[in-house]
Each structure stands twice: as C-alpha cells, then as structure tokens.
PDB file of N, CA and C in Angstrom:
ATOM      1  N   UNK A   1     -84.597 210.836 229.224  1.00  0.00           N
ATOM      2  CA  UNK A   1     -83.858 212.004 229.640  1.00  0.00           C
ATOM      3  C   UNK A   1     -84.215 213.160 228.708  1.00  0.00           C
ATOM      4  N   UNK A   2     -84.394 214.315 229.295  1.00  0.00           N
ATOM      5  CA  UNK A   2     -84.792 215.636 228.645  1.00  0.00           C
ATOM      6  C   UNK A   2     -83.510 216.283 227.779  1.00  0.00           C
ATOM      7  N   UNK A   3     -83.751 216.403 226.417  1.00  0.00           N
ATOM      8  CA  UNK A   3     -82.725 217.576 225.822  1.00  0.00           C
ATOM      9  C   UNK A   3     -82.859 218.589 226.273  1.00  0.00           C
ATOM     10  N   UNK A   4     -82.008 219.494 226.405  1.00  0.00           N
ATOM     11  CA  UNK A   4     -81.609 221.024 226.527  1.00  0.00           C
ATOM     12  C   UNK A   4     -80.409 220.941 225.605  1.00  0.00           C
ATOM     13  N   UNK A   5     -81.175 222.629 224.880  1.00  0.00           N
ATOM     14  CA  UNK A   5     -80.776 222.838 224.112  1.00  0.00           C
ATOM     15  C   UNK A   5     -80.322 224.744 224.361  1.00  0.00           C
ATOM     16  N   UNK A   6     -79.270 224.814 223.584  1.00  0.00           N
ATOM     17  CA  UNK A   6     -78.988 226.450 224.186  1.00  0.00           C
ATOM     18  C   UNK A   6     -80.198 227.188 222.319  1.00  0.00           C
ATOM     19  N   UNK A   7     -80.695 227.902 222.877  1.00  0.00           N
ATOM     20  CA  UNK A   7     -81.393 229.178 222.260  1.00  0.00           C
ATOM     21  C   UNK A   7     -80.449 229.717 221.458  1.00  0.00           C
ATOM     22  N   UNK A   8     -80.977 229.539 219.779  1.00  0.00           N
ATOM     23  CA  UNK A   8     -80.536 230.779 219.210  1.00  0.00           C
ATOM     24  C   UNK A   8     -80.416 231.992 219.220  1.00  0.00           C
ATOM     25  N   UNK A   9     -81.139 232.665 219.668  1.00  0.00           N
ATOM     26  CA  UNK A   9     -81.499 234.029 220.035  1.00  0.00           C
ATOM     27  C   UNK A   9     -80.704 234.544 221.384  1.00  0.00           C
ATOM     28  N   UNK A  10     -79.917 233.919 221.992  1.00  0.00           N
ATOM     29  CA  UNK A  10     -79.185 234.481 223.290  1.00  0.00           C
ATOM     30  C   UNK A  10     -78.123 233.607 223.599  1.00  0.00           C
ATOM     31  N   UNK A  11     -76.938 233.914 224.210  1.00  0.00           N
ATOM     32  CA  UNK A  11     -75.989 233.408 224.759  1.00  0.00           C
ATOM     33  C   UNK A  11     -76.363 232.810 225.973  1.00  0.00           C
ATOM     34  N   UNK A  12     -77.265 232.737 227.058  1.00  0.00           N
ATOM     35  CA  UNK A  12     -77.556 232.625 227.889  1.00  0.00           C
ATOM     36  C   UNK A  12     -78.764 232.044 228.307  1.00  0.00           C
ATOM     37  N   UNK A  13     -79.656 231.437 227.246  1.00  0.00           N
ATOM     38  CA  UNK A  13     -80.830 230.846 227.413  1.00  0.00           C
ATOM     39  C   UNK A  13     -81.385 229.596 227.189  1.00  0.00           C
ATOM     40  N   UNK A  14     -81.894 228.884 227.777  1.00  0.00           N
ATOM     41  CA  UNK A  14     -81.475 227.476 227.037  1.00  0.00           C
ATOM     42  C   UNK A  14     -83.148 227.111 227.702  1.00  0.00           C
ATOM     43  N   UNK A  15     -83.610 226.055 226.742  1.00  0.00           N
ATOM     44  CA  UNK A  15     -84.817 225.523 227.019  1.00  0.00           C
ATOM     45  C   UNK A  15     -84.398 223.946 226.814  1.00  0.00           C
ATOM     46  N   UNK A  16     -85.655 222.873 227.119  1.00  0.00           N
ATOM     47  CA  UNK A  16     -86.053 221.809 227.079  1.00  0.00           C
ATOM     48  C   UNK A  16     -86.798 221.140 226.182  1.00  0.00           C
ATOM     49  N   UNK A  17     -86.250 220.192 225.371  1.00  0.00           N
ATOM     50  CA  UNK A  17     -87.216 220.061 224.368  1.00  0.00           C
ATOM     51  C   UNK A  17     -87.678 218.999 224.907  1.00  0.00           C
ATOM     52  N   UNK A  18     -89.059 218.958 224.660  1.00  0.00           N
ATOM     53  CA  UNK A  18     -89.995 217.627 225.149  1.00  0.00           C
ATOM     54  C   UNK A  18     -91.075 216.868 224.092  1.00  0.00           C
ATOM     55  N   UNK A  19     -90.834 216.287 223.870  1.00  0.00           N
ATOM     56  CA  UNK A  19     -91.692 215.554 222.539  1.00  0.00           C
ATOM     57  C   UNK A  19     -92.837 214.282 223.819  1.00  0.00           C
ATOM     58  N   UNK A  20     -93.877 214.732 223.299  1.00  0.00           N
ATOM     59  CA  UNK A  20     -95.083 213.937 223.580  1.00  0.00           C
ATOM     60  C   UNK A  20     -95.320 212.485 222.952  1.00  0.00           C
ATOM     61  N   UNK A  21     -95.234 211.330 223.517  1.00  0.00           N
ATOM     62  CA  UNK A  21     -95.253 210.011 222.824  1.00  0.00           C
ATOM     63  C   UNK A  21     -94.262 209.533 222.686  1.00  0.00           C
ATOM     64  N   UNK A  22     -94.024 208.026 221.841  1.00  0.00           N
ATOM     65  CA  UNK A  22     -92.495 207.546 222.148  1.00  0.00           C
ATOM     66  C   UNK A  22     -91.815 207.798 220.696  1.00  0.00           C
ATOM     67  N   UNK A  23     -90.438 206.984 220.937  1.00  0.00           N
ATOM     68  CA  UNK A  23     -89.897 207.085 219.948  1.00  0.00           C
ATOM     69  C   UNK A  23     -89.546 205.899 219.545  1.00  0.00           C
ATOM     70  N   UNK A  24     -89.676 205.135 218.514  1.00  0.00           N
ATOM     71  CA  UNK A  24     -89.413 203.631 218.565  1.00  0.00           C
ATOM     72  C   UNK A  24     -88.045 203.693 217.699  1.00  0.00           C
ATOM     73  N   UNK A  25     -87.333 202.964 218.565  1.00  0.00           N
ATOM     74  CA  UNK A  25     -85.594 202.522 217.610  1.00  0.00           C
ATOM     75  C   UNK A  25     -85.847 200.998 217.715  1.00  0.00           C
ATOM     76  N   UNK A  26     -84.232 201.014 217.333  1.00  0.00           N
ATOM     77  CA  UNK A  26     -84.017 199.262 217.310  1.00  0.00           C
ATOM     78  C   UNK A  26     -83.213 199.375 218.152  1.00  0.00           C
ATOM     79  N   UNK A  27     -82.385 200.592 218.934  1.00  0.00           N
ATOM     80  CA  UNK A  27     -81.358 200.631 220.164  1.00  0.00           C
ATOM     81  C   UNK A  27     -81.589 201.476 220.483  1.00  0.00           C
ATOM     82  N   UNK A  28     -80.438 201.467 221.874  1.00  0.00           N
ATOM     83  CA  UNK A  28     -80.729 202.559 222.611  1.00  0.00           C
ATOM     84  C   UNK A  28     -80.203 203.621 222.548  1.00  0.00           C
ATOM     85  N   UNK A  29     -81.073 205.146 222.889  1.00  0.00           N
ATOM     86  CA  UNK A  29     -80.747 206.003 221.675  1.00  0.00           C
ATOM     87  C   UNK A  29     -80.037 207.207 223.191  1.00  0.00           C
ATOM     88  N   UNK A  30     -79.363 206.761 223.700  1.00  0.00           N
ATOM     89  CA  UNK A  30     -78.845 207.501 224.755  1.00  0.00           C
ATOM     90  C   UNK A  30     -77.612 207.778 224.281  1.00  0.00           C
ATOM     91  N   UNK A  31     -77.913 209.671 224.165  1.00  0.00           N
ATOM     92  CA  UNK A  31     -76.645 210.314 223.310  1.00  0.00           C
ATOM     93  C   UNK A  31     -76.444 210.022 221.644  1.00  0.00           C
ATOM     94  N   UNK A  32     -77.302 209.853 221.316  1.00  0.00           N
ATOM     95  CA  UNK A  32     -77.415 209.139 219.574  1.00  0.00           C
ATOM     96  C   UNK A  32     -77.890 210.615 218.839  1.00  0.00           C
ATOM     97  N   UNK A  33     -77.795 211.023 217.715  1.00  0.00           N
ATOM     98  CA  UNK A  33     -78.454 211.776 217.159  1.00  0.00           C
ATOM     99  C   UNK A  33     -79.834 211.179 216.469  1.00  0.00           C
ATOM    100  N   UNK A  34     -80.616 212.086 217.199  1.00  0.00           N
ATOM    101  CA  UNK A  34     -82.455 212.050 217.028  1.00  0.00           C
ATOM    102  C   UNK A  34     -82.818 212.978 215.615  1.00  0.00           C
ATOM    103  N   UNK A  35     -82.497 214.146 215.559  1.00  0.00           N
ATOM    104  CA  UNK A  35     -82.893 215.204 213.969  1.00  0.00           C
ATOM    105  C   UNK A  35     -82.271 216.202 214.307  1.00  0.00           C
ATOM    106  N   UNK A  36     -83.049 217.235 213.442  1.00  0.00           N
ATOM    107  CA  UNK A  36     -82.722 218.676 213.832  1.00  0.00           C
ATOM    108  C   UNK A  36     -83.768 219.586 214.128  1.00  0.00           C
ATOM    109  N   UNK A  37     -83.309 220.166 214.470  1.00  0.00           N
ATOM    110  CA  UNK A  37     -83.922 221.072 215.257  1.00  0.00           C
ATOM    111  C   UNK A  37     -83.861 222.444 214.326  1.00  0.00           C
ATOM    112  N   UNK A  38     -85.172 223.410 213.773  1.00  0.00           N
ATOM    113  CA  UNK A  38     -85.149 224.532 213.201  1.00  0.00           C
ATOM    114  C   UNK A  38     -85.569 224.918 213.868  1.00  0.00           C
ATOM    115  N   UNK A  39     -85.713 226.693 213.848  1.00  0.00           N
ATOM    116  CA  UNK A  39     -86.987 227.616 213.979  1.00  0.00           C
ATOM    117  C   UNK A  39     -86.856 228.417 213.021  1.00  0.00           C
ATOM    118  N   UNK A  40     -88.250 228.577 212.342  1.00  0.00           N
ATOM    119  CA  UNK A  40     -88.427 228.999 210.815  1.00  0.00           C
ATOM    120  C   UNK A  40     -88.116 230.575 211.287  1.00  0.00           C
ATOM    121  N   UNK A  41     -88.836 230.922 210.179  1.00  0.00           N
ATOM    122  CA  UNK A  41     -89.108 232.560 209.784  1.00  0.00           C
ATOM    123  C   UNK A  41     -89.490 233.663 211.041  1.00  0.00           C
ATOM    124  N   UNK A  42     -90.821 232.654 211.239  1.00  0.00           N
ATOM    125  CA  UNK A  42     -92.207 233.172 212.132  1.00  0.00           C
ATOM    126  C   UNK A  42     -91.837 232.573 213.468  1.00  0.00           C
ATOM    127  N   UNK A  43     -90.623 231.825 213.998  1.00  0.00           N
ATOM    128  CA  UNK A  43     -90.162 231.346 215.157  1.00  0.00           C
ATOM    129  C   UNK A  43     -90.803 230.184 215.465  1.00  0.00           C
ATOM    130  N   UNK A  44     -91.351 229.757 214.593  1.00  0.00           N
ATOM    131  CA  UNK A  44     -91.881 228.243 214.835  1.00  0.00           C
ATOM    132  C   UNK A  44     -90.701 227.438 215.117  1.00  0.00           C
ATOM    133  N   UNK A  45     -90.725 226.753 216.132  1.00  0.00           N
ATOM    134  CA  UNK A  45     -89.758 225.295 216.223  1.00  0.00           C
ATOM    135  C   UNK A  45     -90.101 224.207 215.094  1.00  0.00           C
ATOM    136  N   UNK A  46     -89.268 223.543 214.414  1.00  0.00           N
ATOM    137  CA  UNK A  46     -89.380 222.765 213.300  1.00  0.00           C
ATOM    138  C   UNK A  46     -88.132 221.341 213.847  1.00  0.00           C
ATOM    139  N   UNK A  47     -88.954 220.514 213.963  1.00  0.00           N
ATOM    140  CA  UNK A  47     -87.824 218.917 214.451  1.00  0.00           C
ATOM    141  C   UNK A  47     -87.966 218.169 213.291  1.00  0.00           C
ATOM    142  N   UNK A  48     -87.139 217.827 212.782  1.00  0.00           N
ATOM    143  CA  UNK A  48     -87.149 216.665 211.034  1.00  0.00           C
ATOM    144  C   UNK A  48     -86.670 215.383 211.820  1.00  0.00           C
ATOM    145  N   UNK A  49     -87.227 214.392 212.173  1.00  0.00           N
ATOM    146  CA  UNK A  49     -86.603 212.973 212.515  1.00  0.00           C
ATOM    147  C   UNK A  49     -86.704 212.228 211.767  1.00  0.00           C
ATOM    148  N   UNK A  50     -85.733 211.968 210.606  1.00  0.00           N
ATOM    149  CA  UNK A  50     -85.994 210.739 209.406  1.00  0.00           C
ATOM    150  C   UNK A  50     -86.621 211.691 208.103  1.00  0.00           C
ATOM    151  N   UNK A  51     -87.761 211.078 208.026  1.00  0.00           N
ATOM    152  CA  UNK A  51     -88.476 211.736 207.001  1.00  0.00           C
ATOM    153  C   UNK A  51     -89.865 212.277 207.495  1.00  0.00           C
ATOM    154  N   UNK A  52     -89.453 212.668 208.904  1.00  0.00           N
ATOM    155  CA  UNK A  52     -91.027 212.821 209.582  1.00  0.00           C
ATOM    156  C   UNK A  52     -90.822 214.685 209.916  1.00  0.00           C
ATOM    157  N   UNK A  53     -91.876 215.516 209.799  1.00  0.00           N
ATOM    158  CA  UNK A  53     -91.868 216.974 210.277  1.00  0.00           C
ATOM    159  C   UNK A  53     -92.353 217.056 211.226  1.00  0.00           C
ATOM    160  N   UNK A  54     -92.459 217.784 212.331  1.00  0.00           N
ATOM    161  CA  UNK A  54     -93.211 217.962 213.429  1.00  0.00           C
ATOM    162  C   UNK A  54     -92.807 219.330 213.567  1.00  0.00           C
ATOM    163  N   UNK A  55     -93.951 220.174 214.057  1.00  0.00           N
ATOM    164  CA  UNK A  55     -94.098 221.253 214.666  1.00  0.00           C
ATOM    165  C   UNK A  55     -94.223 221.810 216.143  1.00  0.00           C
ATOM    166  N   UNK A  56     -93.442 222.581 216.663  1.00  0.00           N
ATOM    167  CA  UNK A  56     -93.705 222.529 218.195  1.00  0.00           C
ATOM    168  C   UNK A  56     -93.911 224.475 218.194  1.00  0.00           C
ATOM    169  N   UNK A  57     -94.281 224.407 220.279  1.00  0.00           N
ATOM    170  CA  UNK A  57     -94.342 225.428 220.590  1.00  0.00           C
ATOM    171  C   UNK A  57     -93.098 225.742 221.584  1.00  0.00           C
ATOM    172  N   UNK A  58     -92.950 227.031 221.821  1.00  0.00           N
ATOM    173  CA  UNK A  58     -92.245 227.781 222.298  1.00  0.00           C
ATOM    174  C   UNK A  58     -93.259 227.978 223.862  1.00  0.00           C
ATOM    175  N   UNK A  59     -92.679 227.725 225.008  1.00  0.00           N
ATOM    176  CA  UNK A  59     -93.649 228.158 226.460  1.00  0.00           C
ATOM    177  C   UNK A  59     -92.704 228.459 227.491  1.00  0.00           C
ATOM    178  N   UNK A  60     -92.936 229.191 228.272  1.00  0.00           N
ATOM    179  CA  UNK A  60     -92.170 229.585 229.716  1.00  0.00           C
ATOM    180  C   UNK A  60     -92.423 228.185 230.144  1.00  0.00           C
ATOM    181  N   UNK A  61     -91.898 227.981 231.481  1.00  0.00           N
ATOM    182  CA  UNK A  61     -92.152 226.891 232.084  1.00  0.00           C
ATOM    183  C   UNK A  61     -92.221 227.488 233.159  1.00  0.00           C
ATOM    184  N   UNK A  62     -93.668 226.438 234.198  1.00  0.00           N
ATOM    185  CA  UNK A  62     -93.750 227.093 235.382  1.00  0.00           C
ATOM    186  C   UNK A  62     -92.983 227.398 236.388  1.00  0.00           C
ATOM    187  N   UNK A  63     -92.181 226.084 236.791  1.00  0.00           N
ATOM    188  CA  UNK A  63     -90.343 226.257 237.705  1.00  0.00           C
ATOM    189  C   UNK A  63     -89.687 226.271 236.779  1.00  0.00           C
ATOM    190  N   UNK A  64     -88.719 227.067 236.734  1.00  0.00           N
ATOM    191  CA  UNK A  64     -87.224 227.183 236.002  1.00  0.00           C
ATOM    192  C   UNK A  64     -86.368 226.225 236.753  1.00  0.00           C
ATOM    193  N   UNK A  65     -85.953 225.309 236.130  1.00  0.00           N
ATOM    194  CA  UNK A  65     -84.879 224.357 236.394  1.00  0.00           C
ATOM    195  C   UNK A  65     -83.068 225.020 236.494  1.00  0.00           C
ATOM    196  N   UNK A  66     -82.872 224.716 237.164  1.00  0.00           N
ATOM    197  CA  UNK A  66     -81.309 224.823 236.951  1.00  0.00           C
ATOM    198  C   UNK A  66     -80.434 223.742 236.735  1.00  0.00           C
ATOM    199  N   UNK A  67     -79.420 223.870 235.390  1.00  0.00           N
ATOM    200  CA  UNK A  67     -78.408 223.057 235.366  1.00  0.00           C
ATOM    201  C   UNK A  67     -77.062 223.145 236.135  1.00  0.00           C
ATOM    202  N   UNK A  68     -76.642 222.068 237.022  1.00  0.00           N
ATOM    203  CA  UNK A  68     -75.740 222.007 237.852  1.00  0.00           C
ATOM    204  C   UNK A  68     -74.361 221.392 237.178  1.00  0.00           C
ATOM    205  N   UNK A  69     -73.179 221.959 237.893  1.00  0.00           N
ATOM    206  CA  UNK A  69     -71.969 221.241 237.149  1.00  0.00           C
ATOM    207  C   UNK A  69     -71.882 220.860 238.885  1.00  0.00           C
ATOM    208  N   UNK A  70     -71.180 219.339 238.705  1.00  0.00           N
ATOM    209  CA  UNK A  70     -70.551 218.608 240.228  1.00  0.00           C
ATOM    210  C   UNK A  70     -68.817 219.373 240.174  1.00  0.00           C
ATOM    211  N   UNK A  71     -68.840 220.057 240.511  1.00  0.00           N
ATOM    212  CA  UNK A  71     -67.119 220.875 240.885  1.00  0.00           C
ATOM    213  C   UNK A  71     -66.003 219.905 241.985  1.00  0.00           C
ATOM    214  N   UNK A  72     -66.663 219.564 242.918  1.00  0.00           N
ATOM    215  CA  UNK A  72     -65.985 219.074 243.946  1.00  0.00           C
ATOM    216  C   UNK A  72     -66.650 217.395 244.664  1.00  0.00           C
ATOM    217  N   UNK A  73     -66.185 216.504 245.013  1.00  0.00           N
ATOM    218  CA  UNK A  73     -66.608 215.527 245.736  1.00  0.00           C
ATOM    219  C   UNK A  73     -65.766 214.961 246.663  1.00  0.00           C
ATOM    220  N   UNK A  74     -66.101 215.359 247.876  1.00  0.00           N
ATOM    221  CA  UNK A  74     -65.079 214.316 248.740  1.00  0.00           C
ATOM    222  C   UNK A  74     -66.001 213.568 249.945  1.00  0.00           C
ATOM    223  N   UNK A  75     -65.337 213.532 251.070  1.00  0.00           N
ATOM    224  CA  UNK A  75     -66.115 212.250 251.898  1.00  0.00           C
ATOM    225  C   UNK A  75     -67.031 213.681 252.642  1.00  0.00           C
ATOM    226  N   UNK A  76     -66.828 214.833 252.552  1.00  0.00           N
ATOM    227  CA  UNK A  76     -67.463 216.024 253.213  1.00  0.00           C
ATOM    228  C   UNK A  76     -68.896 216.048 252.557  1.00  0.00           C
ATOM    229  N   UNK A  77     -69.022 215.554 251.242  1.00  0.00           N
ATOM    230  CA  UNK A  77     -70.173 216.101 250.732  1.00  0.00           C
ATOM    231  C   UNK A  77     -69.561 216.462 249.154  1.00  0.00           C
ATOM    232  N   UNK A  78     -70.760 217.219 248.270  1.00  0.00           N
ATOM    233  CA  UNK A  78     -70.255 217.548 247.178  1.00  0.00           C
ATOM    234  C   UNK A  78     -70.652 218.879 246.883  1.00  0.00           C
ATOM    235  N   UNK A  79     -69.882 219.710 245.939  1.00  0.00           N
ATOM    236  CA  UNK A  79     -70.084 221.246 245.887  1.00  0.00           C
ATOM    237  C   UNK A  79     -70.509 220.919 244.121  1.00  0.00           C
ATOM    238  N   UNK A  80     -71.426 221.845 244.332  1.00  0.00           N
ATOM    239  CA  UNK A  80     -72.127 222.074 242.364  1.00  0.00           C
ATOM    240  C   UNK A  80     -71.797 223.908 242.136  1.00  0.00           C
ATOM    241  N   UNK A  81     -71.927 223.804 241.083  1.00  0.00           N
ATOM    242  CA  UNK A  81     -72.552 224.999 240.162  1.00  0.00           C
ATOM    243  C   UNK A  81     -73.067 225.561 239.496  1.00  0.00           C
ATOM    244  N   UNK A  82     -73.898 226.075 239.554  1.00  0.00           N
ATOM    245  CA  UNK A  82     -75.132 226.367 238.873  1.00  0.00           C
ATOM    246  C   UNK A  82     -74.342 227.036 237.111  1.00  0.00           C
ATOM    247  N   UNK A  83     -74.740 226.290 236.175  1.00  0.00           N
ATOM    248  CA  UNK A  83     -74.278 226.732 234.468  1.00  0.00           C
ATOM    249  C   UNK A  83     -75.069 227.591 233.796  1.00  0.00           C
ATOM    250  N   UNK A  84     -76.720 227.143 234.235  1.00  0.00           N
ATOM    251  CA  UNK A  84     -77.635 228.285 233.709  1.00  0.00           C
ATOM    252  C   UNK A  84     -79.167 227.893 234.421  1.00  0.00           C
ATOM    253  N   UNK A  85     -80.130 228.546 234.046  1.00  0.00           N
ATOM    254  CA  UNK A  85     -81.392 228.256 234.578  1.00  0.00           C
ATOM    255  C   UNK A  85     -81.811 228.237 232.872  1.00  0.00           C
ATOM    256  N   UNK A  86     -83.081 227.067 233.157  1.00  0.00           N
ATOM    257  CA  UNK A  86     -83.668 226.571 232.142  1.00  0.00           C
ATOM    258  C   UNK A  86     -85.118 227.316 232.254  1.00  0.00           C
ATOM    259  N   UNK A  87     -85.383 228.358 231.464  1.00  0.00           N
ATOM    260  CA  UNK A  87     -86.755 229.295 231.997  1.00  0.00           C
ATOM    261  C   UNK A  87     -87.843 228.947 230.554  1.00  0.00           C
ATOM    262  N   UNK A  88     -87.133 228.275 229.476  1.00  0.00           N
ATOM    263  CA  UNK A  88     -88.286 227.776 228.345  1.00  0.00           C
ATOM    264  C   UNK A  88     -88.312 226.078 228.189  1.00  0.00           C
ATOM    265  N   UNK A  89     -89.248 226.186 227.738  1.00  0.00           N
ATOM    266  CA  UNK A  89     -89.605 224.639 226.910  1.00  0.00           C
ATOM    267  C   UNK A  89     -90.317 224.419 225.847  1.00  0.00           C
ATOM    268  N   UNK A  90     -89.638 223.653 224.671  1.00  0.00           N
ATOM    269  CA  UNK A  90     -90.013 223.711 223.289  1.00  0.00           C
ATOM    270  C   UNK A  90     -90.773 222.124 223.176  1.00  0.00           C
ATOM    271  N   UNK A  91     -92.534 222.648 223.022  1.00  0.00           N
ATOM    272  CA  UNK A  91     -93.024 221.226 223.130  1.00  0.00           C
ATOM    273  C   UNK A  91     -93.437 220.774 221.686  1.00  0.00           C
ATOM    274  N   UNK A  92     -93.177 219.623 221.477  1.00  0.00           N
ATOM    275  CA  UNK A  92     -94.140 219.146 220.265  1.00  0.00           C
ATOM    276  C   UNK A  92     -94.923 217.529 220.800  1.00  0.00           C
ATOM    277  N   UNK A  93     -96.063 218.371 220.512  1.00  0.00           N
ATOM    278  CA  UNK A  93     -97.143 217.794 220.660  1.00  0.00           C
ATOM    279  C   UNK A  93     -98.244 216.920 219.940  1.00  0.00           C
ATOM    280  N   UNK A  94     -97.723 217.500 218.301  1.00  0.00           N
ATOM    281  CA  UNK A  94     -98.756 216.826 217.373  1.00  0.00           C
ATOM    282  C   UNK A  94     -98.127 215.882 216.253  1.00  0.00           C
ATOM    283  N   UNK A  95     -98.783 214.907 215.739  1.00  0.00           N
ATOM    284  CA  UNK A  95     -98.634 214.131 215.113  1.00  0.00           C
ATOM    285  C   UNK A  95     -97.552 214.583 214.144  1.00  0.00           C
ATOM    286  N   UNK A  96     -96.360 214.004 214.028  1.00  0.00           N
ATOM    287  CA  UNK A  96     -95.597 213.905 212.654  1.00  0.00           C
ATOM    288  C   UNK A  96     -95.598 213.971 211.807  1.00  0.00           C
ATOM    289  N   UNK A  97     -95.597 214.967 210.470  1.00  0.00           N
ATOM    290  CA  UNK A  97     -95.982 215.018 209.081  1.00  0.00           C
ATOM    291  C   UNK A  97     -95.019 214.077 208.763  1.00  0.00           C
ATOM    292  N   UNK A  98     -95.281 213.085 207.728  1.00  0.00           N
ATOM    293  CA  UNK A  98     -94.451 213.096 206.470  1.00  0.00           C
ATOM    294  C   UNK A  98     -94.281 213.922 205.924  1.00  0.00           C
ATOM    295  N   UNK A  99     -92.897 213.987 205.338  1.00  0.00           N
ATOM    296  CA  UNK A  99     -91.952 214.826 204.262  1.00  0.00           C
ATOM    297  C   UNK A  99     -92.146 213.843 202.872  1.00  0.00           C
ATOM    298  N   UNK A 100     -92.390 214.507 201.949  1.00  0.00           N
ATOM    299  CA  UNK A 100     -92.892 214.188 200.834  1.00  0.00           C
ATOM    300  C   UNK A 100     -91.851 214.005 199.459  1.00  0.00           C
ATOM    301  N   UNK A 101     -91.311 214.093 198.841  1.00  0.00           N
ATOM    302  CA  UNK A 101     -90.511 214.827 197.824  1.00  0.00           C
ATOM    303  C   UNK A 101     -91.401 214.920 196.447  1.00  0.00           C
ATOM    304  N   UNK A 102     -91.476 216.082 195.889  1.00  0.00           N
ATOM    305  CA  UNK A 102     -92.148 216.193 194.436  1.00  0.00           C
ATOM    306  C   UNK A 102     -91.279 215.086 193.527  1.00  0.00           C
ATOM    307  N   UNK A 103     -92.435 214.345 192.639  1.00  0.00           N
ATOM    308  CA  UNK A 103     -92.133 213.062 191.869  1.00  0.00           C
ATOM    309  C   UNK A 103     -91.657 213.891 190.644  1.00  0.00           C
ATOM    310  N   UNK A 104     -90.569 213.328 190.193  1.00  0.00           N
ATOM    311  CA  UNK A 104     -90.455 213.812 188.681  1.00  0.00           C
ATOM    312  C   UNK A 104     -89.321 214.974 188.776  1.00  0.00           C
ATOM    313  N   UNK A 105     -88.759 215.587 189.894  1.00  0.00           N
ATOM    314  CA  UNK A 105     -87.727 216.973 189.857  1.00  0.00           C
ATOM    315  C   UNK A 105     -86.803 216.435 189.983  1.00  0.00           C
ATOM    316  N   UNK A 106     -85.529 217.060 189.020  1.00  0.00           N
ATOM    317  CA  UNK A 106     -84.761 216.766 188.995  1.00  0.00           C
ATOM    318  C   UNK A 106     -84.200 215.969 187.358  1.00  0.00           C
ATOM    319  N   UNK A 107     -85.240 215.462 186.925  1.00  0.00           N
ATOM    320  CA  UNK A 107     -84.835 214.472 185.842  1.00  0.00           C
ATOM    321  C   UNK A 107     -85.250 215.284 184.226  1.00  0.00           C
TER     322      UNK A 107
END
C-alpha cells in the first residue's frame, strides 16, 4: 500500500511516497512506523529507516489520483468524497546509505 503524505509547503497538497525494492521485516508492517521523512535545505526528500539514508526525488505524476472518503452506504449504492487530489510523488530510487557515527565524540 502507497503512503501519502500531506506536503510541507501547503495545506492542500499531498504526494505519494514510493520506495523502489522491498523492505524486509520480521512482521507485518501494515500501519507500523517505517522512518522519517525530511526535506533538507535544497528540498531534497531525506527518508532515515533504522540506520539507513536514502535520498529521493520530488515529480508531478502523470494522473493525479484522488483520495476518497466513503460518506454514505446503503443497499442504493455508496456516496464518496473527494479529500484531495494527489498531483506529486516523492520517489526513492537509490541504494540506502549507511549512517555512520564519528568514532571517539563524545568521550
């Protein structure tokens, strides 16, 4: 299942984050916290999972998705509502840095 996530930069904008490759747990990670999520200085997307860095991009997406709320259900059918349209997607694509810590700081 795809995260969406609402945009710092607007009340009203929300993209998809999509990570390329798997993710290996020991369970199932439906609704679990995965990392965090930055965007630096220069608007780079920044994901920390564990002790791993990854870098992503920022892209329009070709269809804009819309997120639906289910409002109503009866034996007639069901009524939705549209919450927002999803018009970005934040991809990361490349291999995982390790996070390092300098030996010796601190002591």
């Amino acid at each position: 299942m795809p995260a969406i996530i609402k945009m710092p930069n607007s009340l009203e904008d929300y993209a998809i984050v999509e990570l390329q490759g798997d993710i290996q747990a020991d369970c199932a990670m439906d609704g679990r916290f995965l990392g965090n999520l930055f965007f630096g200085n220069n608007g780079i997307p920044m994901l920390i999972i564990g002790n791993h860095l990854m870098y992503g991009k920022e892209s329009k997406m070709e269809k804009p998705l819309a997120m639906l709320r289910r409002v109503k259900s009866d034996e007639t059918g069901a009524e939705y509502h549209v919450n927002a349209i999803i018009r970005q997607k934040i991809l990361f694509k490349t291999r995982p840095k390790p996070i390092v810590g300098t030996p010796g700081k601190g002591k």
